[in-house]
Protein backbone atom coordinates (compact mmCIF):
# COMPACT_ATOMS: atom_id res chain seq x y z
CA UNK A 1 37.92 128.36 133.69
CA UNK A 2 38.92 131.35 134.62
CA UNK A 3 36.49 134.65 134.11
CA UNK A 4 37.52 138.07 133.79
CA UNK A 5 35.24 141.05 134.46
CA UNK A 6 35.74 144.35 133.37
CA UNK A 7 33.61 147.21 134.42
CA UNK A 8 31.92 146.61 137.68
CA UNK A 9 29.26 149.36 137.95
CA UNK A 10 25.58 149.11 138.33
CA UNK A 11 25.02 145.45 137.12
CA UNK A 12 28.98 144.32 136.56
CA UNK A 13 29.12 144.44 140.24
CA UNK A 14 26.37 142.15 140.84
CA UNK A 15 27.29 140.17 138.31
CA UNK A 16 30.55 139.05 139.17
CA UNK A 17 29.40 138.04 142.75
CA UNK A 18 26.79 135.50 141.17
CA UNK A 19 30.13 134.40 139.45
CA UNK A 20 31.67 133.71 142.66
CA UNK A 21 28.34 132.19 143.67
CA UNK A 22 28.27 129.92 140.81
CA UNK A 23 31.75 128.91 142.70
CA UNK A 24 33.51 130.94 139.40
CA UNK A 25 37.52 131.67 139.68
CA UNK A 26 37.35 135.28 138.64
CA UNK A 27 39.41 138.40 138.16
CA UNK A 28 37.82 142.27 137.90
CA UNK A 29 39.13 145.53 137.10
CA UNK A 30 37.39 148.69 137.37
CA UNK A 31 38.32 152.25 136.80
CA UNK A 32 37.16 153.52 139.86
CA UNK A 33 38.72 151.08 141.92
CA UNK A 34 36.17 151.33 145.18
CA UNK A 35 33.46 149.76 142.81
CA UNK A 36 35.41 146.46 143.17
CA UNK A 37 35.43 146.22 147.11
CA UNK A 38 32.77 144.02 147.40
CA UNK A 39 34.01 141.57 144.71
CA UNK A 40 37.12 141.43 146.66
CA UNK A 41 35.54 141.11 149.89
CA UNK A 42 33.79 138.04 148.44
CA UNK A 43 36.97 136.30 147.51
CA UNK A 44 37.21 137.36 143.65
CA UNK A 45 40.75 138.42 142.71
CA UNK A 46 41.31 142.50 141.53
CA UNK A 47 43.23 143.30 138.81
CA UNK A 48 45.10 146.57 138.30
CA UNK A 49 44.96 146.81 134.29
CA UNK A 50 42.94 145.28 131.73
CA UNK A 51 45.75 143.86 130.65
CA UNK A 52 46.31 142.02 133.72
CA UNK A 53 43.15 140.53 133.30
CA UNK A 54 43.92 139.50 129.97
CA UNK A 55 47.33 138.15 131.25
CA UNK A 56 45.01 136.17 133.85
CA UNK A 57 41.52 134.84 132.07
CA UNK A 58 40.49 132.44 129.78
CA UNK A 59 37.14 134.12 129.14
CA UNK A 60 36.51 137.95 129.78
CA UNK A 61 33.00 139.69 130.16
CA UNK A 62 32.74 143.07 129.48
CA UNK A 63 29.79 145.13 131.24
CA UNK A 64 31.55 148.83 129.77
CA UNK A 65 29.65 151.86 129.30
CA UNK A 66 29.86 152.30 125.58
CA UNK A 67 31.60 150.95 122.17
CA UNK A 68 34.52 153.01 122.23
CA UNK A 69 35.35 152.01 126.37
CA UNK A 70 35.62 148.71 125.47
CA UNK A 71 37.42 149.33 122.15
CA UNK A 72 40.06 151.43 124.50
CA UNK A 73 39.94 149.20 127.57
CA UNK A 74 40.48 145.79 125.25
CA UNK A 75 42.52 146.86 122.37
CA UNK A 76 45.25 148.59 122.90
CA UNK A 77 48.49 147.80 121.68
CA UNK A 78 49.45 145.96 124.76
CA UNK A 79 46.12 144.02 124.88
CA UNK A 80 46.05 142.87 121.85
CA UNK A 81 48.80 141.12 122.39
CA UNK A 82 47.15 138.71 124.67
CA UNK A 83 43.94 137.85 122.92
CA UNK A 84 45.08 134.08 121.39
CA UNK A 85 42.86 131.46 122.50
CA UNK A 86 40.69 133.70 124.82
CA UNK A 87 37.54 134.44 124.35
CA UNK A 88 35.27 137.85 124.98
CA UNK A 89 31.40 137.42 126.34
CA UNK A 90 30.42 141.31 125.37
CA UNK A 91 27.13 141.68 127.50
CA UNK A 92 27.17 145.40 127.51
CA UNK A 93 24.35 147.26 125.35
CA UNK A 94 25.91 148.73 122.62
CA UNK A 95 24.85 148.75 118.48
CA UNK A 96 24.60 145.41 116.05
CA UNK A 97 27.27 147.38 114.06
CA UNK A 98 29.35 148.49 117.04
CA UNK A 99 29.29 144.62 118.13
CA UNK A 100 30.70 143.16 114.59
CA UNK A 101 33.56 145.63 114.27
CA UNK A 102 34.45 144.31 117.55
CA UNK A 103 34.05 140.91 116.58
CA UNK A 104 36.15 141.65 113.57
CA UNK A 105 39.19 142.84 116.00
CA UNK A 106 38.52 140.73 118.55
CA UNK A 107 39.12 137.36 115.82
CA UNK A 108 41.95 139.85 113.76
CA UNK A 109 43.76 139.91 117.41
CA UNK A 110 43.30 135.89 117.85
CA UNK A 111 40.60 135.99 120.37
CA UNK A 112 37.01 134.27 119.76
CA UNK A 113 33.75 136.67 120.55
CA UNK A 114 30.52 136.17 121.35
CA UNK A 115 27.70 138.82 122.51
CA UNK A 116 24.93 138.60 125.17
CA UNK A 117 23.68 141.64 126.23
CA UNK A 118 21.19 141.09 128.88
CA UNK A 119 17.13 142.42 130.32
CA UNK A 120 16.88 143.09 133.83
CA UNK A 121 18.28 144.87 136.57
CA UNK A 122 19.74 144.13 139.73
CA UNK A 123 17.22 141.77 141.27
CA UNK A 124 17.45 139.69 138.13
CA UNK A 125 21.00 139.15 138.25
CA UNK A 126 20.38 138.05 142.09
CA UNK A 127 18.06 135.38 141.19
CA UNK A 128 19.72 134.05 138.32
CA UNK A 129 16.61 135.20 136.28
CA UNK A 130 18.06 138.02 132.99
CA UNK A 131 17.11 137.26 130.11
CA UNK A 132 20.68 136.67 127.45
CA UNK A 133 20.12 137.97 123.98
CA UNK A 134 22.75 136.13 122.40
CA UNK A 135 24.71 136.48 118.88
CA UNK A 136 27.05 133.83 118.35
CA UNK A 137 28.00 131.08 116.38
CA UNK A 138 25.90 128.02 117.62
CA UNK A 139 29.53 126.25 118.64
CA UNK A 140 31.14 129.15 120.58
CA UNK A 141 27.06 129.74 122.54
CA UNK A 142 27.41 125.88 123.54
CA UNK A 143 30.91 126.41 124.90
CA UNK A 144 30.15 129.59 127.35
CA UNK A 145 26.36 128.66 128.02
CA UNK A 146 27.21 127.38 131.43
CA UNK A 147 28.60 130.75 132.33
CA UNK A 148 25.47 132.33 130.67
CA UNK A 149 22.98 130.44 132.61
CA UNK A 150 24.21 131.80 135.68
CA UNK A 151 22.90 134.73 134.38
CA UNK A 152 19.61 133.11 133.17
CA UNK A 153 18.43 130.19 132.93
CA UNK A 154 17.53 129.90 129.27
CA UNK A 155 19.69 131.72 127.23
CA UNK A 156 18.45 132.20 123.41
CA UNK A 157 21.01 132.16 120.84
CA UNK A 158 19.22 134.63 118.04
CA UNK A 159 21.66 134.16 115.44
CA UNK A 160 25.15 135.46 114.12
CA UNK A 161 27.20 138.38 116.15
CA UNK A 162 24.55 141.43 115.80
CA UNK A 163 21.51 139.60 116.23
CA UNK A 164 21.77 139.86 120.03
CA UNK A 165 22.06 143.57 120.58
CA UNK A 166 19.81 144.46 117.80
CA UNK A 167 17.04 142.84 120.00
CA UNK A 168 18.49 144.52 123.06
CA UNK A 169 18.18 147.34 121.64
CA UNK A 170 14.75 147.16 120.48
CA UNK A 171 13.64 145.88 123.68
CA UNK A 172 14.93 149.06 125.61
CA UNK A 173 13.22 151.13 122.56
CA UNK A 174 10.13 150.02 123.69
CA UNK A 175 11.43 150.37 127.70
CA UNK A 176 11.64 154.00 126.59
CA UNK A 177 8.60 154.43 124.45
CA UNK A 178 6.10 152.46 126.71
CA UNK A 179 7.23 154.14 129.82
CA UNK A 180 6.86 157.97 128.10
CA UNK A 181 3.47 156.93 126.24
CA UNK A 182 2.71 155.78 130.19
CA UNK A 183 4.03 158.82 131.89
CA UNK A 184 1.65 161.14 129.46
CA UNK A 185 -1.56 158.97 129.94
CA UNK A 186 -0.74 159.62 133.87
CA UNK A 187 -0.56 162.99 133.63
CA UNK A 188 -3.63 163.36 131.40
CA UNK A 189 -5.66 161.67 134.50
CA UNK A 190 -3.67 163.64 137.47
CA UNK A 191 -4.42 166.97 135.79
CA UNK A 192 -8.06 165.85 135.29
CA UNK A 193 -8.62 165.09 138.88
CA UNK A 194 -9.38 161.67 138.34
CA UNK A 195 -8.93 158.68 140.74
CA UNK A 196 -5.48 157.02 139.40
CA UNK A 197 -6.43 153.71 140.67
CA UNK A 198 -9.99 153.74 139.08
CA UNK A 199 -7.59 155.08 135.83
CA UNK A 200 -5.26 151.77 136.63
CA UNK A 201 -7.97 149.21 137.47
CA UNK A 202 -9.26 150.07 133.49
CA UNK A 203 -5.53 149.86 132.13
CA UNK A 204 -4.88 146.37 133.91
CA UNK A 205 -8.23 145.04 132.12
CA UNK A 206 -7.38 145.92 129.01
CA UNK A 207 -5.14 145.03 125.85
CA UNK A 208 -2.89 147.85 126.51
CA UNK A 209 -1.68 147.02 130.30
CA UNK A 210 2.43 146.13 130.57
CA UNK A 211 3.47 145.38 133.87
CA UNK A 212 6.74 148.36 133.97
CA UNK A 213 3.28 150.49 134.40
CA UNK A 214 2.68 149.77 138.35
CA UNK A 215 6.79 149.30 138.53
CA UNK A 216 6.93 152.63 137.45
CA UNK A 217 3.64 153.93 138.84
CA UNK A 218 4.68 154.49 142.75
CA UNK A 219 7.73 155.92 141.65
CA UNK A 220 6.11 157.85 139.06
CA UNK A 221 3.59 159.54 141.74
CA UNK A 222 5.69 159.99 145.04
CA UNK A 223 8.14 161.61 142.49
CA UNK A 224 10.82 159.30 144.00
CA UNK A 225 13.28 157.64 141.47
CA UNK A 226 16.68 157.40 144.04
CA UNK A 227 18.57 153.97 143.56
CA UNK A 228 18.17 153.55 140.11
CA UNK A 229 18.02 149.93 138.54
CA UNK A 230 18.43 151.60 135.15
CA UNK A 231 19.32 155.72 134.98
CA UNK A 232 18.40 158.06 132.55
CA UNK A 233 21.42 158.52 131.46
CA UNK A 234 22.34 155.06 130.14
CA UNK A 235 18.22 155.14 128.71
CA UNK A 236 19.31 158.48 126.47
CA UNK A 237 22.15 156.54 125.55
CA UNK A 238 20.39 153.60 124.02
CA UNK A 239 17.08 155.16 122.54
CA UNK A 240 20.07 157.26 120.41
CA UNK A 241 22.12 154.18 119.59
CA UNK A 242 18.66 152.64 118.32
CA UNK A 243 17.85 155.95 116.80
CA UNK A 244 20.96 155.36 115.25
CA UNK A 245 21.50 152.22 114.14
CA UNK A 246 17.50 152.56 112.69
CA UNK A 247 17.99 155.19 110.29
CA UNK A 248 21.05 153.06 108.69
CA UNK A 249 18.04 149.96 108.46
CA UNK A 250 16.10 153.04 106.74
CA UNK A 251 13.43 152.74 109.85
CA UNK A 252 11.63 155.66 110.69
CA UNK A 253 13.29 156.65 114.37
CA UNK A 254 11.07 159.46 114.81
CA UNK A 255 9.59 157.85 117.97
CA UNK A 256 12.95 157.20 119.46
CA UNK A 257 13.74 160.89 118.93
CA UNK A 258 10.82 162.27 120.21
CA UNK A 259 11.33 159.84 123.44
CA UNK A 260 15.32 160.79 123.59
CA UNK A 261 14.01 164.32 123.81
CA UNK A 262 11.65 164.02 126.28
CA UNK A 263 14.87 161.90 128.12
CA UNK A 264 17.13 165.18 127.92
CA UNK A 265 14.87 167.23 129.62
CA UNK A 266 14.33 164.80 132.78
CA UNK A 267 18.40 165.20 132.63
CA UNK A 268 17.91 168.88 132.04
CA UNK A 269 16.70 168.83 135.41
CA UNK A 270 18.97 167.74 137.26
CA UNK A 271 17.67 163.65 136.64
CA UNK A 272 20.19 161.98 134.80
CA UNK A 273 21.57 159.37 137.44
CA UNK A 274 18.45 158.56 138.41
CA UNK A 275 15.80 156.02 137.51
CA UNK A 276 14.12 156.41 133.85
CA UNK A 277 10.77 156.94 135.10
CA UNK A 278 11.87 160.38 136.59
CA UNK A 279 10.87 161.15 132.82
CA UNK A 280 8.07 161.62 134.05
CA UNK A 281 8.98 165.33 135.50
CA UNK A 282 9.30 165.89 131.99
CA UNK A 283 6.17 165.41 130.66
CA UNK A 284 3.51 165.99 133.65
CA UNK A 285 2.99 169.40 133.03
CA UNK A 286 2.09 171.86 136.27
């Protein structure tokens, strides 16, 4: 099998060289074209179109900023051509409804589709260790699962095409959420004067303690969020799409609009390519 990987950014990158790992034949194409070095330099093959990489695959994996990128990137007139018999892994976070109209065109264009949007950064993808949210159909999860559990190493098959990034999406809701509700209760304690750790050693006893709290926590207090495992930017962009695709459910998302606010103004200052927990400038106060 041959594997096709388009968009090689922040986790495509890594991605595609635990492919080549796995001892994977694969192809990549990226718009900025620098982002694929290291895949070549590890012996995958570059492509210079998507098209190409149609032309080229059997499978494809898509790791795309948003919807409409892949919709553009994957079905244009020319691609669509090539879609019979080939099939489309869509591990990219996007909406439950964004994910079924592309499994509609996808199927319409002859290709087969199945989503598995991933959580965990970089170091996961290293070790073999994300957790794949998938929606499929239980055949089509059986026949790519060997791919997927290069990924990690017990990928769950949730249900039908939308079941997968529905969950994705309410995990990184509560990424959001936690991490602001976190970011406040920090605050409170800093302004007070209080000893953090004494404030930490009570939050680690109790109910209430996730462990993002001391990943973020360093960060959080040296005020240092360079080399980002997840932005802000790509955080506004899913608390919205939840925001989003909740008020169509008929879900209150006034939680995930009050935390996409506080989102904008760490961006506001100058924060948006750098890791979520810079939210934290937002909310601290003097």
């Amino acid at each position: 099998m041959k594997i096709g990987i388009l968009g090689t950014g922040l986790m495509g990158q890594p991605m595609a060289l635990k492919l080549l790992e796995a001892n994977y034949d694969i192809i990549a194409y990226n718009r900025t074209a620098a982002k694929l070095d290291p895949i070549k330099a590890a012996g995958g093959a570059i492509a210079s179109s998507p098209v190409e990489v149609l032309q080229q695959a059997d499978c494809l994996i898509t790791m795309l900023t948003n919807a409409a990128a892949i919709q553009e990137t994957l079905l244009s007139d020319a691609a669509k051509a090539k879609w019979t018999g080939k099939t489309l892994m869509q591990m990219a976070t996007i909406a439950p409804s964004e994910s079924q109209t592309l499994q509609q065109k996808i199927e319409a264009a002859g290709g087969a589709y199945l989503e598995a949007p991933v959580l965990g950064s970089i170091p996961q993808v290293k070790t073999g260790e994300l957790l794949v949210m998938v929606g499929a159909t239980p055949a089509l999860f059986e026949q790519c699962l060997p791919v997927l559990q290069v990924f990690g190493k017990e990928p769950v098959l949730l249900g039908e095409v939308g079941s997968g990034s529905a969950v994705k999406l309410a995990m990184n809701q509560l990424i959001g959420s936690l991490t602001t509700a976190f970011a406040a209760s920090l605050a409170m304690v800093r302004q007070q004067g209080l000893d953090v750790e004494a404030f930490m050693e009570i939050v680690r006893q109790s109910a209430l303690y996730a462990p993002t709290f001391d990943k973020k926590l360093s960060r959080m207090m040296a005020g240092n969020y360079e080399n980002p495992n997840f932005p802000s930017k790509h955080l506004l962009k899913d608390m919205n799409l939840f925001s989003r695709e909740a008020e169509k459910m008929g879900i209150d998302a006034g939680l995930s609009q009050a935390v996409s606010q506080v989102v904008e103004e760490a961006i506001a200052q100058g924060l948006a390519d750098s890791d979520y927990s810079a939210l934290f400038e937002a909310v601290k106060g003097g």
